[in-house]
Protein backbone atom coordinates (compact mmCIF):
# COMPACT_ATOMS: atom_id res chain seq x y z
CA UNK A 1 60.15 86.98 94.21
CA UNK A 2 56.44 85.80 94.84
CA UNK A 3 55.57 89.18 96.53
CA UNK A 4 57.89 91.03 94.48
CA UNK A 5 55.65 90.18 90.98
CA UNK A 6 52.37 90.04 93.11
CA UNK A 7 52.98 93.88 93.39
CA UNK A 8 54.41 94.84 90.61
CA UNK A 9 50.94 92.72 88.71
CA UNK A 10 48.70 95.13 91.27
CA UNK A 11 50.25 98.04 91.28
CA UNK A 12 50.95 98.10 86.82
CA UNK A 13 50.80 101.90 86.43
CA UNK A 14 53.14 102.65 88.76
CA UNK A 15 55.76 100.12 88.48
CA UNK A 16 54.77 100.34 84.57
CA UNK A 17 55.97 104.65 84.67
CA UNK A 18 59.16 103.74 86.67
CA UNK A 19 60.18 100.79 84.00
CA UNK A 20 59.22 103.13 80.93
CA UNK A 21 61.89 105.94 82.57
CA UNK A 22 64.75 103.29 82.52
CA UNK A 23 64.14 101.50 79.24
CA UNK A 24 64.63 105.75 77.93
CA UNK A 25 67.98 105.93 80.07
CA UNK A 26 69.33 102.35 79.05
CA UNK A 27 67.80 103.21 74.74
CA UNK A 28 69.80 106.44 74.92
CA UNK A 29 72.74 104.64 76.26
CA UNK A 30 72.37 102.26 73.85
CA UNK A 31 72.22 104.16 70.70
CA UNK A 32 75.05 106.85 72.04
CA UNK A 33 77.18 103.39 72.36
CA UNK A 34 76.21 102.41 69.06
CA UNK A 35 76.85 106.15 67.86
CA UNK A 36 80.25 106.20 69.68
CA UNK A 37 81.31 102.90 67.76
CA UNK A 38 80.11 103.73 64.52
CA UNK A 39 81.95 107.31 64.86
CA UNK A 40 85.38 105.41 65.81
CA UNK A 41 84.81 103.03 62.70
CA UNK A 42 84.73 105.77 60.55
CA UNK A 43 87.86 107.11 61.84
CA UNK A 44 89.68 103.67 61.23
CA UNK A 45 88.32 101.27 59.47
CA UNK A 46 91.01 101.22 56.75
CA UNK A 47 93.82 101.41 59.64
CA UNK A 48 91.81 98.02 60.84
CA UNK A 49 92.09 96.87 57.06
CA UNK A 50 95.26 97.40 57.25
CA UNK A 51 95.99 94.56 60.25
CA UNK A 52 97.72 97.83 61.77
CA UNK A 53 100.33 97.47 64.74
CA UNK A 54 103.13 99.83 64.12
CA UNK A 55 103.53 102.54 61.85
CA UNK A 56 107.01 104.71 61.15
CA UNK A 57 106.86 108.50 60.00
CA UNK A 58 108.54 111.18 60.21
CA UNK A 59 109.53 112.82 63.58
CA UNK A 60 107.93 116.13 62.40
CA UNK A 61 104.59 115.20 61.93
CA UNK A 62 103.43 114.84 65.22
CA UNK A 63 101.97 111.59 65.00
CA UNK A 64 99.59 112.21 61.93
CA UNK A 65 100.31 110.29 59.33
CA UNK A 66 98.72 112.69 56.38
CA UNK A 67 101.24 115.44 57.46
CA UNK A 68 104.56 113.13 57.32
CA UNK A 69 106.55 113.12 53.76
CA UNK A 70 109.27 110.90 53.72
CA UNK A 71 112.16 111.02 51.15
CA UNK A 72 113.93 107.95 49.23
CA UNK A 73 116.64 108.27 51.64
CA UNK A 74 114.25 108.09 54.63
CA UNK A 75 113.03 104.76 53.61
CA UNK A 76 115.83 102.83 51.91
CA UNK A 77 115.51 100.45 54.77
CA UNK A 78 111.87 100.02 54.49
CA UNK A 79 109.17 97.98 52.58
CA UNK A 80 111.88 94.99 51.92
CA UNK A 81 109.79 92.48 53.80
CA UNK A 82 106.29 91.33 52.98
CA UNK A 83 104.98 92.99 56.29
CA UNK A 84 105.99 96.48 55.18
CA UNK A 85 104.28 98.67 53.09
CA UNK A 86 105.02 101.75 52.10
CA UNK A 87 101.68 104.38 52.30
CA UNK A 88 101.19 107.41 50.88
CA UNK A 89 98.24 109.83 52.56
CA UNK A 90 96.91 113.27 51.64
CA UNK A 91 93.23 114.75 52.49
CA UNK A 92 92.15 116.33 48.63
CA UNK A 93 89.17 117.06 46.61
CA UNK A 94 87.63 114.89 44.80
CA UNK A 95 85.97 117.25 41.21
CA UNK A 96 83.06 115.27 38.95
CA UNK A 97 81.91 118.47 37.33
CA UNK A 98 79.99 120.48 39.86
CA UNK A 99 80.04 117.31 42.39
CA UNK A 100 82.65 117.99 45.20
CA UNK A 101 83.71 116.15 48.13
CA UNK A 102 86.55 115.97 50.34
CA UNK A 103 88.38 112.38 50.11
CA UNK A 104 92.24 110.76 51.70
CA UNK A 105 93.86 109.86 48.79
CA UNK A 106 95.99 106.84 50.13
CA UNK A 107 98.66 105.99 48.09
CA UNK A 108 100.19 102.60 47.52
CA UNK A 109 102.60 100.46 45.67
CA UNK A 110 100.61 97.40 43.89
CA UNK A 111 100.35 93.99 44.97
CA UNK A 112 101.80 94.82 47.99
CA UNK A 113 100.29 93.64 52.14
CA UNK A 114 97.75 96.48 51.85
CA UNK A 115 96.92 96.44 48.39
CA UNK A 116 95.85 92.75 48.82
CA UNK A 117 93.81 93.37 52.20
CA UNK A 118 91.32 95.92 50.00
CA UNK A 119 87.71 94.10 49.98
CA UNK A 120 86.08 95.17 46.84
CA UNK A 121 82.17 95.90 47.08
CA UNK A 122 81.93 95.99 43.00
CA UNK A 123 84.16 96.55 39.97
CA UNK A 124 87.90 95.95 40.42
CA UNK A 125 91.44 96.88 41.60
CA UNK A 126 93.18 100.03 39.97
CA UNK A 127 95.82 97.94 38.00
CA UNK A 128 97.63 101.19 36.29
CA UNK A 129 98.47 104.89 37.74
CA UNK A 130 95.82 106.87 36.14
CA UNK A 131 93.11 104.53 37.76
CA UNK A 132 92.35 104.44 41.76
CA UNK A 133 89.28 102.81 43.81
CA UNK A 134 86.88 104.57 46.14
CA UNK A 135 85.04 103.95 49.63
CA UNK A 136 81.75 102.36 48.93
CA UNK A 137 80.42 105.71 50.90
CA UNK A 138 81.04 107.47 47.84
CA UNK A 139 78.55 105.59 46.03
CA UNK A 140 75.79 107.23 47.83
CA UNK A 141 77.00 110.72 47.11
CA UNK A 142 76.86 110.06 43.28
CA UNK A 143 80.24 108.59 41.82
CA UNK A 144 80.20 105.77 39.68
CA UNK A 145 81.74 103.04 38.31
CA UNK A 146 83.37 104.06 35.09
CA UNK A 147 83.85 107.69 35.62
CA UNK A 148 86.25 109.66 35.56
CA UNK A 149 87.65 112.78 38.35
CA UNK A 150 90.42 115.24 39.29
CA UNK A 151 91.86 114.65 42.72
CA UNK A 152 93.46 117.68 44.81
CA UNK A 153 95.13 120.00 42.40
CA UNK A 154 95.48 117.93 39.38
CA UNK A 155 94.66 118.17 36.73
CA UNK A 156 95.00 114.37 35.51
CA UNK A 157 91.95 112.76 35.58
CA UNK A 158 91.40 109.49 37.39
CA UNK A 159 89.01 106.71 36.59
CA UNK A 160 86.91 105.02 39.47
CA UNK A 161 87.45 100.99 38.73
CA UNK A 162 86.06 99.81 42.01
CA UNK A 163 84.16 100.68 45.51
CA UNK A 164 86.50 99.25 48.57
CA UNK A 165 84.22 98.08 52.04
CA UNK A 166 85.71 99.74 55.45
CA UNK A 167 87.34 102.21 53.26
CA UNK A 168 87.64 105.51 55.27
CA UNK A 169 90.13 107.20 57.54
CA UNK A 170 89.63 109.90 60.22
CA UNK A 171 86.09 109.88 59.31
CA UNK A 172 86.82 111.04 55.43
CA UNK A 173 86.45 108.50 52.81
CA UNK A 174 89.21 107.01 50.67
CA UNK A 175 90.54 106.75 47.84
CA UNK A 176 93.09 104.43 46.96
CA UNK A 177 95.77 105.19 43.91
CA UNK A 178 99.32 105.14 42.96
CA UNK A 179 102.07 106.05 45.71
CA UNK A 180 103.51 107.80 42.65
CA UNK A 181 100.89 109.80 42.50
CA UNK A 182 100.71 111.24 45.93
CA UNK A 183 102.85 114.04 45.65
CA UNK A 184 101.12 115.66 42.56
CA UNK A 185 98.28 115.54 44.09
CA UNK A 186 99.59 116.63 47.76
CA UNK A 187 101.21 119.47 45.34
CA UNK A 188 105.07 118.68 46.90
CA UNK A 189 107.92 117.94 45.20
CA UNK A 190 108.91 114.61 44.03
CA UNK A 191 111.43 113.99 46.36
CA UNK A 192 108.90 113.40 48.44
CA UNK A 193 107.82 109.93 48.00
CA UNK A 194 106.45 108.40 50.98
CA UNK A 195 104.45 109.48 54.11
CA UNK A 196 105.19 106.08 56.11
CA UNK A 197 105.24 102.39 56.61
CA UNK A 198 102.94 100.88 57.94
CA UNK A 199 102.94 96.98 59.44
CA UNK A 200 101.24 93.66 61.29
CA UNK A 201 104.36 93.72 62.98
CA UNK A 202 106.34 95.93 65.56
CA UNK A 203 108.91 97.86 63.62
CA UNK A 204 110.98 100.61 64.98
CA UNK A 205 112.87 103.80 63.68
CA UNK A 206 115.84 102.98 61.25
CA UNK A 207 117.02 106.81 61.54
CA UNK A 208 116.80 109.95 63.48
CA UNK A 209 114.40 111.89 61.33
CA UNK A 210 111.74 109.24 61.76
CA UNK A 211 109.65 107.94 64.84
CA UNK A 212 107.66 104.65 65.58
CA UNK A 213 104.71 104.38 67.11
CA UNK A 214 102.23 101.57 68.00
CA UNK A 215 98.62 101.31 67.07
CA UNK A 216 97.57 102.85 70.08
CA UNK A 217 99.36 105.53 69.89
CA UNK A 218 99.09 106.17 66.27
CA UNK A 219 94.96 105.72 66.67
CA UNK A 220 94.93 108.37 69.59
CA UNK A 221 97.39 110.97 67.79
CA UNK A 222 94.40 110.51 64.84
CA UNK A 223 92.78 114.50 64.59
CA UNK A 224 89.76 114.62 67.22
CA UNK A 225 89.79 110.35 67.66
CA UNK A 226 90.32 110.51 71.41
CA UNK A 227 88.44 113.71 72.16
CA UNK A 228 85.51 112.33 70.87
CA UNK A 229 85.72 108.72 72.32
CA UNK A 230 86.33 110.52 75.54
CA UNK A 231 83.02 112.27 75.13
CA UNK A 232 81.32 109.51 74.19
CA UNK A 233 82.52 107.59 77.05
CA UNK A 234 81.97 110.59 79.50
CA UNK A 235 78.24 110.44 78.49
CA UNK A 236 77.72 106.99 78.94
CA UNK A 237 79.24 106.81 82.05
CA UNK A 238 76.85 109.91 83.43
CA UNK A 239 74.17 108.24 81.84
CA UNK A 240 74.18 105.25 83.25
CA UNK A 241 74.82 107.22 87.30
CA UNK A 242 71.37 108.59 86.63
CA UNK A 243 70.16 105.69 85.72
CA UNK A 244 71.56 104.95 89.22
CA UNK A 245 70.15 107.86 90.89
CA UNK A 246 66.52 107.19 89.52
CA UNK A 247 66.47 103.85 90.66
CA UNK A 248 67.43 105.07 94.06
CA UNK A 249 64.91 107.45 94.05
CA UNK A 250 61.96 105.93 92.91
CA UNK A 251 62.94 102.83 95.77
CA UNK A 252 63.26 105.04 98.11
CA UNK A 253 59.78 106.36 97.71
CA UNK A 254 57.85 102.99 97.25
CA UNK A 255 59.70 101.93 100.69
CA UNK A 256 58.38 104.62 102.59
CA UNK A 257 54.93 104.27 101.04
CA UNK A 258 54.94 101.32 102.61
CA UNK A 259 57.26 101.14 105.42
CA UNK A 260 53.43 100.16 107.40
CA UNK A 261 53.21 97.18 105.45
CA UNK A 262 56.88 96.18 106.00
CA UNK A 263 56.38 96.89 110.00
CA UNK A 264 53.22 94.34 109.71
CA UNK A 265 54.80 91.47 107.80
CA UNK A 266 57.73 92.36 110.68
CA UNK A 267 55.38 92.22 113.55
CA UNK A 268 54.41 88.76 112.58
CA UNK A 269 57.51 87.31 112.01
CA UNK A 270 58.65 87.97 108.37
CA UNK A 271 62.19 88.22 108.31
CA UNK A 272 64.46 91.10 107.22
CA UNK A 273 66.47 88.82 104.89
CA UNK A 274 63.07 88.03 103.31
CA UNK A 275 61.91 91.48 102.63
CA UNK A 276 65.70 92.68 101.35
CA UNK A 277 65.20 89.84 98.90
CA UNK A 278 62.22 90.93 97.58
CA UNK A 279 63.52 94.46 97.18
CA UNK A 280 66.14 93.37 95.29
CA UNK A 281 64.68 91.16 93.07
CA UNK A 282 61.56 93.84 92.41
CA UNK A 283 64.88 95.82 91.23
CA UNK A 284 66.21 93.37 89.23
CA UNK A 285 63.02 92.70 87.23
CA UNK A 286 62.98 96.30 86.92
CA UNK A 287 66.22 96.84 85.63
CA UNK A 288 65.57 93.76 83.56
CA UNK A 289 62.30 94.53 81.71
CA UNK A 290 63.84 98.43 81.24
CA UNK A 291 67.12 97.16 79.77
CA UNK A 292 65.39 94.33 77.29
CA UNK A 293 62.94 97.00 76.03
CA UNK A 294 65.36 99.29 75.64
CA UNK A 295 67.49 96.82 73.82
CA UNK A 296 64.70 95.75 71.21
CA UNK A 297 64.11 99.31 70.88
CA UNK A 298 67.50 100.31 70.23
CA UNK A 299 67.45 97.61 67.23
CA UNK A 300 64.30 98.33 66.04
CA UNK A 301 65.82 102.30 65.18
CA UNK A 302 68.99 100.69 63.83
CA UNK A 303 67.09 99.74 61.02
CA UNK A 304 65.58 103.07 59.82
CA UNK A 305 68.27 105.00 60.96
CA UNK A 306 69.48 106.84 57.57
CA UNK A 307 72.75 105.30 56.25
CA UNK A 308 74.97 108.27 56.43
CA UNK A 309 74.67 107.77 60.38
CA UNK A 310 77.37 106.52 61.52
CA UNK A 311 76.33 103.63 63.74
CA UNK A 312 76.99 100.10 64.67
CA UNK A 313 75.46 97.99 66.94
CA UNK A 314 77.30 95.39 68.25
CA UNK A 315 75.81 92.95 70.54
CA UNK A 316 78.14 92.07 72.81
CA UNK A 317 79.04 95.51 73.98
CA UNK A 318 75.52 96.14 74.08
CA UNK A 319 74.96 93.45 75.92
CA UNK A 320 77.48 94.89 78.69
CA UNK A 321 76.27 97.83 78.71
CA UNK A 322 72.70 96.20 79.69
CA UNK A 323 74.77 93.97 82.33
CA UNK A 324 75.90 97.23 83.51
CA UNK A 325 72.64 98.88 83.91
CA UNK A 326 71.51 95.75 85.85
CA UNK A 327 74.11 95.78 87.77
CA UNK A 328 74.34 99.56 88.65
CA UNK A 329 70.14 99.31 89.05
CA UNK A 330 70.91 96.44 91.83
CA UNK A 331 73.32 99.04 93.37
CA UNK A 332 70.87 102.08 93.62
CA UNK A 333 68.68 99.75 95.69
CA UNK A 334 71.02 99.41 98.36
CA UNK A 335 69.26 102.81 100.17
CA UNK A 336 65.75 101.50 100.26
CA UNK A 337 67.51 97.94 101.24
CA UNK A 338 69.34 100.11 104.48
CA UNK A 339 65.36 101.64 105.08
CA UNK A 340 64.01 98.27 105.34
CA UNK A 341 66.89 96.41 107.60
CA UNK A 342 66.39 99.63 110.25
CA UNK A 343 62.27 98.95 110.48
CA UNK A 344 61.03 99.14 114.00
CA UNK A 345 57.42 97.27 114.16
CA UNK A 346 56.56 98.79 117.36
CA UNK A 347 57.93 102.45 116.28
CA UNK A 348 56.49 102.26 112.61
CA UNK A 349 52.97 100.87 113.82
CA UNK A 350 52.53 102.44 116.94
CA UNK A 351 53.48 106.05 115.23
């Protein structure tokens, strides 16, 4: 370690170029995982709300939830027990004059699991049919408290009474009304009264025109959810192989700049084992310094990154993602390492 910092203090622009390279590989990593997380938020944040673990719809919808529509019939065995609820989902418009923008209106019946588990930002619970409450996102696009909108092809208007917190689903924000309103504004007919249940619990399918599925399942049959956390994670993961490939590289040069000076400390007695060390730990301080700047970085942008990005930093996984980095840095030393076990004193000098 002594000789390790010695050089790193002596030679500053050098080591100094190769540190500034991997704290840009480890910041982009960091705000792509941050990027990646906020992105799957937004796709179910209400679903987390929720306390989600199985959900029963109909067969026909292929897993998505907004396209299921459920008779009386299809539910008569449903929503008896308190961890049942019946849910109602359609994607719609929502109209304030010339102000547009594209909502899922989530049914529900009141003072039910999921009506309780809504965490208010400001004003209050919808407490009749004509009256729902928004995602705080819509706040920032210019709906207030107090007024009043059309919803899909309606034309009842609808008074905002409150802004929920972790209100949106499959990255669209929500708005949360009467289950007995869902099928006016999905524009179906009334029979239709239902597009699920959803529960903390595992339930299964009471007849043969519905299926169950766990939250897994239901979370990856979401539209675009896992092709976009397999991007995400397909990024990462050939980020962080360059990362491995740099370090490799730019070890491998600074050993055979001074393979000499390894064959001298060799020649009078220095061991192998000592000088592998000292590699390693020169990599580790590295990898170190890179990821912690990169890190601080990372946090300083969270905090004039616009709101409407969708990211979220949390430390722990960005603290394994730094482990990683070290880890993967330590592993792209191992070719300089092999360089330095082979010296030949005599072969290296006498050349």
């Amino acid at each position: 370690m002594f000789l390790a910092i010695n050089e790193m203090k002596k030679e500053k622009l050098r080591y100094g170029l190769v540190i500034a390279v991997i704290t840009m590989v480890s910041f982009l990593i960091f705000i792509l995982s941050a990027l990646a997380l906020g992105l799957a938020n937004e796709n179910v944040s209400s679903i987390n709300s929720w306390k989600t673990q199985s959900v029963v719809m109909s067969k026909d919808a292929n897993g998505n939830l907004s396209q299921s529509m459920l008779t009386a019939d299809d539910l008569k065995e449903y929503g008896n027990d308190a961890d049942q609820s019946k849910l109602a989902l359609t994607p719609a418009i929502m109209k304030k004059g010339d102000t547009r923008d594209s909502v899922m209106f989530i049914g529900l019946t009141k003072n039910d699991r999921i009506d309780k588990s809504i965490k208010l930002q400001s004003g209050r619970k919808a407490e009749n049919s004509s009256e729902i409450v928004v995602s705080s996102a819509l706040k920032q696009k210019g709906f207030k408290l107090g007024e009043k909108v059309q919803l899909g092809i309606q034309n009842q208007s609808f008074k905002i009474v409150g802004f929920a917190k972790n209100a949106s689903y499959n990255m669209q924000p929500v708005a949360y009304g009467d289950i007995n309103q869902w099928a006016g504004i999905k524009g179906v007919q009334n029979n239709f009264v239902a597009s699920g249940v959803i529960s903390d619990k595992q339930i299964s399918a009471k007849n043969s025109q519905l299926k169950a599925f766990n939250k897994a399942d239901y979370l990856n049959n979401l539209p675009g959810y896992s092709a976009q956390n397999s991007t995400f994670i397909l990024m990462i993961a050939f980020l962080i192989v360059i990362s491995v490939v740099i370090v490799a590289i730019f070890l491998y040069i600074l050993t055979i700049q001074k393979m000499e000076n390894f064959a001298v400390l060799r020649a009078q007695g220095i061991p192998a084992r000592y000088l592998v060390l000292n590699t390693l730990s020169q990599t580790l301080l590295i990898m170190l310094s890179a990821v912690v700047i990169g890190m601080i970085l990372a946090l300083v942008m969270s905090m004039t990154i616009p709101s409407q990005v969708p990211m979220y930093f949390d430390f722990t996984l960005i603290s394994l993602a730094g482990l990683g980095l070290i880890v993967m840095g330590a592993l792209g030393a191992l070719i300089p390492i092999r360089l330095i076990t082979k010296i030949d004193p005599v072969t290296v000098i006498g050349g």
